[in-house]
Protein backbone atom coordinates (compact mmCIF):
# COMPACT_ATOMS: atom_id res chain seq x y z
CA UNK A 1 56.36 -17.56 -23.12
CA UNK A 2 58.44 -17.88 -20.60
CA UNK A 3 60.40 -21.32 -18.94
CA UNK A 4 60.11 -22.42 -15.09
CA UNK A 5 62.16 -25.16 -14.33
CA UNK A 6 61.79 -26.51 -10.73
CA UNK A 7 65.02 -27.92 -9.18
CA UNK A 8 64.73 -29.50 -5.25
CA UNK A 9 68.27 -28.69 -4.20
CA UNK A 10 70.92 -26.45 -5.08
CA UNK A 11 72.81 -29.48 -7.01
CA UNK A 12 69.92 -29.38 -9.21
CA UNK A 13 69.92 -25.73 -9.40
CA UNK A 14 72.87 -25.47 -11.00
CA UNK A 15 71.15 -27.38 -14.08
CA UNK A 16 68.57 -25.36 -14.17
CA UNK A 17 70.31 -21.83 -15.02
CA UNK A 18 69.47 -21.67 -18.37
CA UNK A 19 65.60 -21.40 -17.66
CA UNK A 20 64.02 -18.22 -17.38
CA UNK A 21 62.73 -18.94 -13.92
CA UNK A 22 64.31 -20.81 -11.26
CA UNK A 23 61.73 -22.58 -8.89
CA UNK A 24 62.26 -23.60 -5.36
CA UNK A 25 60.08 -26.56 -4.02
CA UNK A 26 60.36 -29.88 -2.50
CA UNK A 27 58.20 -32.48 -4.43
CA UNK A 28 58.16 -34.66 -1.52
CA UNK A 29 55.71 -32.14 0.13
CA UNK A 30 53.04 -32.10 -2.29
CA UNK A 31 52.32 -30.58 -5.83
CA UNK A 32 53.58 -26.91 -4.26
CA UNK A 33 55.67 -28.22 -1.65
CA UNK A 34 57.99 -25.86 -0.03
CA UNK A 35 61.40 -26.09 0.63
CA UNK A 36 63.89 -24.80 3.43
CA UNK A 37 64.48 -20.96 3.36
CA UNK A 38 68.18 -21.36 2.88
CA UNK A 39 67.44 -23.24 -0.05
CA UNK A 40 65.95 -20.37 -1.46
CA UNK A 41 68.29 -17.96 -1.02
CA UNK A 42 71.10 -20.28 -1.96
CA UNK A 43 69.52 -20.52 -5.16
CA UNK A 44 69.25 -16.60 -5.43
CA UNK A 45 72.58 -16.13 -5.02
CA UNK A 46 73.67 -18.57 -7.30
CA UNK A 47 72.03 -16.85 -10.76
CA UNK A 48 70.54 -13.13 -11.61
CA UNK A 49 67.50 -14.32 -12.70
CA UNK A 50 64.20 -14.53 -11.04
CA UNK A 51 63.62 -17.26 -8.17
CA UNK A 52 60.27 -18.20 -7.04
CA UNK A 53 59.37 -20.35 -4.44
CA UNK A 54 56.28 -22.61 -3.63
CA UNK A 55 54.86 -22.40 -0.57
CA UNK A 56 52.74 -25.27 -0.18
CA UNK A 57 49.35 -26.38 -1.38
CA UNK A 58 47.24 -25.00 1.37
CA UNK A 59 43.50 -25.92 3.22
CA UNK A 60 41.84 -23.89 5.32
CA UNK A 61 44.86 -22.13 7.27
CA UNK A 62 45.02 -18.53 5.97
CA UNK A 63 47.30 -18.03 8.34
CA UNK A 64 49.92 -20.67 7.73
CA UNK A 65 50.25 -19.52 4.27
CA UNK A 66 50.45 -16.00 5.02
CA UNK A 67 53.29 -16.86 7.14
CA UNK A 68 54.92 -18.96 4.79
CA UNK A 69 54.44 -16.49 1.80
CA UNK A 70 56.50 -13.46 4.24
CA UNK A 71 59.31 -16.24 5.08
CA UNK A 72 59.69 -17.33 1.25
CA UNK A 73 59.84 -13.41 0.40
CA UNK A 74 62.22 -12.52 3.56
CA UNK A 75 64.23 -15.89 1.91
CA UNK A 76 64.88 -13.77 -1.55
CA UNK A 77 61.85 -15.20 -3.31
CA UNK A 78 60.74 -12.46 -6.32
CA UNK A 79 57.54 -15.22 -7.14
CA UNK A 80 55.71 -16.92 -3.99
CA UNK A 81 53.53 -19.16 -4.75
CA UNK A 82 50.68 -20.65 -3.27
CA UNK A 83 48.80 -23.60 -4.26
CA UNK A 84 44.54 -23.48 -2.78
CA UNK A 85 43.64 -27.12 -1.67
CA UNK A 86 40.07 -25.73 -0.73
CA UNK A 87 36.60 -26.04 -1.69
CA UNK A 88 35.06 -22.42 -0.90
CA UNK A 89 35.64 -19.12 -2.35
CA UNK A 90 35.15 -17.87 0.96
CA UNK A 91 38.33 -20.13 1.91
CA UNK A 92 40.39 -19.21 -0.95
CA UNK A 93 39.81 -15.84 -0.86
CA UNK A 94 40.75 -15.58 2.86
CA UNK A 95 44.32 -17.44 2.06
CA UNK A 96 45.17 -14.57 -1.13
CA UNK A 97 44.44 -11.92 0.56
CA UNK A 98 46.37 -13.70 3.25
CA UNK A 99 49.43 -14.32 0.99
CA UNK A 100 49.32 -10.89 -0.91
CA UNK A 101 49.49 -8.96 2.22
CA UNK A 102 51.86 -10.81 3.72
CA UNK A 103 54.10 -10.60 0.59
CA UNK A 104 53.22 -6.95 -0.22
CA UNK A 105 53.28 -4.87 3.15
CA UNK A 106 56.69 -5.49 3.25
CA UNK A 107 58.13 -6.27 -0.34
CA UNK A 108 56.04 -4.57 -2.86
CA UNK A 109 57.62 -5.46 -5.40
CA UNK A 110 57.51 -8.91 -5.44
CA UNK A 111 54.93 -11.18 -7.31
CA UNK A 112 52.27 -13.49 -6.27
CA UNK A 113 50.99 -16.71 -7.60
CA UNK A 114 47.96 -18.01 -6.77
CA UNK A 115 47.62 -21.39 -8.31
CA UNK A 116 44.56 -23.79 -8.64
CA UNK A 117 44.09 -27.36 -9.93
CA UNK A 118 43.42 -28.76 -13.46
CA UNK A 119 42.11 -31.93 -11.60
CA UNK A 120 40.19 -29.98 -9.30
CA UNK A 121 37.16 -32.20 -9.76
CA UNK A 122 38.95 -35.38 -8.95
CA UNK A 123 40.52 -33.08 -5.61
CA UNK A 124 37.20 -31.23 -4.79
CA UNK A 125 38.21 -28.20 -4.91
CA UNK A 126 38.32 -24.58 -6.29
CA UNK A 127 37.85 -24.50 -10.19
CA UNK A 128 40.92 -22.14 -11.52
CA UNK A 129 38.37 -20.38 -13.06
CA UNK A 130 37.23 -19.38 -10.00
CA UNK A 131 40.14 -18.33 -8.55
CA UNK A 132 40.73 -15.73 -11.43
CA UNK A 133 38.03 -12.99 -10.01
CA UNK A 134 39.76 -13.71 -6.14
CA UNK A 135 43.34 -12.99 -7.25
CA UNK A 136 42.13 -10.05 -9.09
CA UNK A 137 40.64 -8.80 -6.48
CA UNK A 138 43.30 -9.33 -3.84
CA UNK A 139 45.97 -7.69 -5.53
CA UNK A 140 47.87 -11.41 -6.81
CA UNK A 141 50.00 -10.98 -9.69
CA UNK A 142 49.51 -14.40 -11.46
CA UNK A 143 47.42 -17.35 -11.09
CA UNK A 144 48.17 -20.79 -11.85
CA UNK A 145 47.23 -24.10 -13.14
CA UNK A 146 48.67 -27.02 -11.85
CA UNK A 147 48.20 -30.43 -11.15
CA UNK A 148 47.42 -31.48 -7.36
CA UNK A 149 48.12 -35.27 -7.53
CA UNK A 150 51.01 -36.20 -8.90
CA UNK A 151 50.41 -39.68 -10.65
CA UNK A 152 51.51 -38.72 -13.66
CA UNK A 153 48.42 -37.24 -15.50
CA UNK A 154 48.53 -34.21 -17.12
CA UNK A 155 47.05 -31.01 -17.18
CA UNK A 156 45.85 -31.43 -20.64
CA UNK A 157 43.94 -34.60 -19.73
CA UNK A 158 41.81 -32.28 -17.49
CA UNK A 159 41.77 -28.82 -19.21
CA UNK A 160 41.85 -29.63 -23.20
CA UNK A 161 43.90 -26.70 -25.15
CA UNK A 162 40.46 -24.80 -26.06
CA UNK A 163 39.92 -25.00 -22.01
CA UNK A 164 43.11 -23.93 -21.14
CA UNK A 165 43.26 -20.90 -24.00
CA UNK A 166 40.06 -19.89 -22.17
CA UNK A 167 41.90 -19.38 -19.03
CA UNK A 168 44.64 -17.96 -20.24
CA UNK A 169 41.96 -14.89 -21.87
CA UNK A 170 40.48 -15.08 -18.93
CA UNK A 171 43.42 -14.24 -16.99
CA UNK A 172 44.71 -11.56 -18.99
CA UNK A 173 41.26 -9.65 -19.46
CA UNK A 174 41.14 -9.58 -15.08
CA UNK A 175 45.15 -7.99 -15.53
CA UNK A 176 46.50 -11.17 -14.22
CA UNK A 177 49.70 -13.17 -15.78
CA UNK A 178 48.83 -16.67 -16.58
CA UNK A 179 51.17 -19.58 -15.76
CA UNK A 180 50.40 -23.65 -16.66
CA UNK A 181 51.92 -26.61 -15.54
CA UNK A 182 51.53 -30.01 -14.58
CA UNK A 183 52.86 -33.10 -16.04
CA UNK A 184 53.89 -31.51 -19.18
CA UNK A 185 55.94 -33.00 -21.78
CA UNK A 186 57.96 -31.80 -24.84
CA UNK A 187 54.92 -33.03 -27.02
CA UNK A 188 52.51 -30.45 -25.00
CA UNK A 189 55.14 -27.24 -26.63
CA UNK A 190 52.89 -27.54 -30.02
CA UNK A 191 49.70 -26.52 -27.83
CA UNK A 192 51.44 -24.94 -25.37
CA UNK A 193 52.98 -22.71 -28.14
CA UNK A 194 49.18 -21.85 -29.36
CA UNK A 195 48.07 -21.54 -25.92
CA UNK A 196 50.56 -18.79 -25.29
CA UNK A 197 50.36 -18.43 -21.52
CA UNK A 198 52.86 -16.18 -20.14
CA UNK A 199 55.14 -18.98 -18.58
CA UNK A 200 55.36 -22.80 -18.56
CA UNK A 201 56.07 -24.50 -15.45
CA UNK A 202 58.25 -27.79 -15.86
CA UNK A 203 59.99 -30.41 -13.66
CA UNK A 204 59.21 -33.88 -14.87
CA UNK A 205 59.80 -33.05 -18.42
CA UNK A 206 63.68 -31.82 -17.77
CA UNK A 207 63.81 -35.09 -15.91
CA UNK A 208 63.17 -37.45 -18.33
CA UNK A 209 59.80 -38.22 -17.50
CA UNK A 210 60.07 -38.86 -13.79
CA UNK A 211 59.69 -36.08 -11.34
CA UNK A 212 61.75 -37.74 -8.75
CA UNK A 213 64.96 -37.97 -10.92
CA UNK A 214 67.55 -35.22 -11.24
CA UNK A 215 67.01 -32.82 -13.51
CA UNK A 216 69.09 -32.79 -16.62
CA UNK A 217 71.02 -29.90 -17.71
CA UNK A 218 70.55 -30.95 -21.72
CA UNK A 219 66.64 -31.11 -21.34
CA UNK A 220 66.37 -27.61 -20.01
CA UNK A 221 68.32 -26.34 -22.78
CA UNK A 222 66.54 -28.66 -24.90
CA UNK A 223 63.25 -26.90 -23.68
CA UNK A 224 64.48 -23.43 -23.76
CA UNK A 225 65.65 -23.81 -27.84
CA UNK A 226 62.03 -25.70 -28.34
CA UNK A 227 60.05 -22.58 -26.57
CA UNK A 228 61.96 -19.99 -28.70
């Protein structure tokens, strides 16, 4: 199981090193908000280790977020991800194929996240469960759960662990990587541990418990040491 810790700016960045994944994305846009391109690849030249970067959480505009996913790639991203604010599979399927050709034509060996919501229900839109079979299909290298609003509820209070275990089989057997996030907090590691997905996604808990705080160099290493 791997670490993603989200920093917003390169100050933050440089807190974040000691995660296995550095994430670029600007929480004041949305759950997947994405930041400025020379964010990114200030952040990718700062550390060897893999950078991804959110690209937004999209609705119906397939071709926003194919353009987004090629900018975030040309940036130095090696994960784009893209968050699917829709209601259809018809919708969502149009918007990964969008992204993975975008991403792929040109840098083939980069990876794609397709991400869904754990509070879909409360969102109205695509079940992650759903979305499994899509990125599958397209050629996506990892789906996603995440939460869409950010008010502070977790993942787990929408997807129990025996829900989110199910995903994370359900990912694998389709050839898929399996990431979770959302609200997490150093008391989710226990499940998250039995879970076993192949990374964690964190901001809020490296924060202190507010997503909108600076991320604190101690609690990354604090979650890095508890994941190990």
């Amino acid at each position: 199981m791997q670490l993603l810790v989200s920093p917003s700016s390169l100050e933050e960045a440089e807190r974040a090193l000691a995660a296995d994944i550095i994430d670029v994305k600007r929480p004041a846009e949305g759950s997947l908000g994405a930041n400025f391109p020379w964010v990114i690849r200030g952040i990718k030249g700062m550390t060897e280790k893999p950078v991804s970067a959110a690209i937004g959480d999209f609705d119906n505009r397939p071709g926003g977020a194919a353009l987004a996913a090629l900018g975030a790639a040309a940036a130095g991203a090696d994960y784009i991800k893209c968050g699917l604010m829709v209601a259809g599979e018809t919708e969502a399927r149009a918007i990964i194929e969008g992204v993975v050709r975008a991403v792929k034509d040109d840098y083939p060996d980069r990876k794609v996240v397709i991400a869904a919501y754990s509070d879909f229900k409360r969102l109205g839109t695509i079940s992650p469960f759903d979305v499994v079979p899509l990125a599958a299909e397209a050629g996506a290298d990892v789906v996603m759960v995440d939460t869409g609003k950010k008010d502070g509820r977790s993942t787990f209070e929408f997807m129990d662990e025996a829900v989110l275990a199910r995903f994370v089989a359900v990912g694998h057997a389709a050839g898929l990587g399996v990431a979770l996030a959302g609200s997490l907090v150093f008391d989710d590691l226990p499940s998250l541990r039995r879970i076993d997905p192949d990374i964690i996604g964190v901001r809020g808990m490296v924060c202190g418990g507010d997503r909108t705080s600076m991320l604190k160099e101690d609690l990354v290493q604090r979650a890095m040491a508890a994941i190990r």
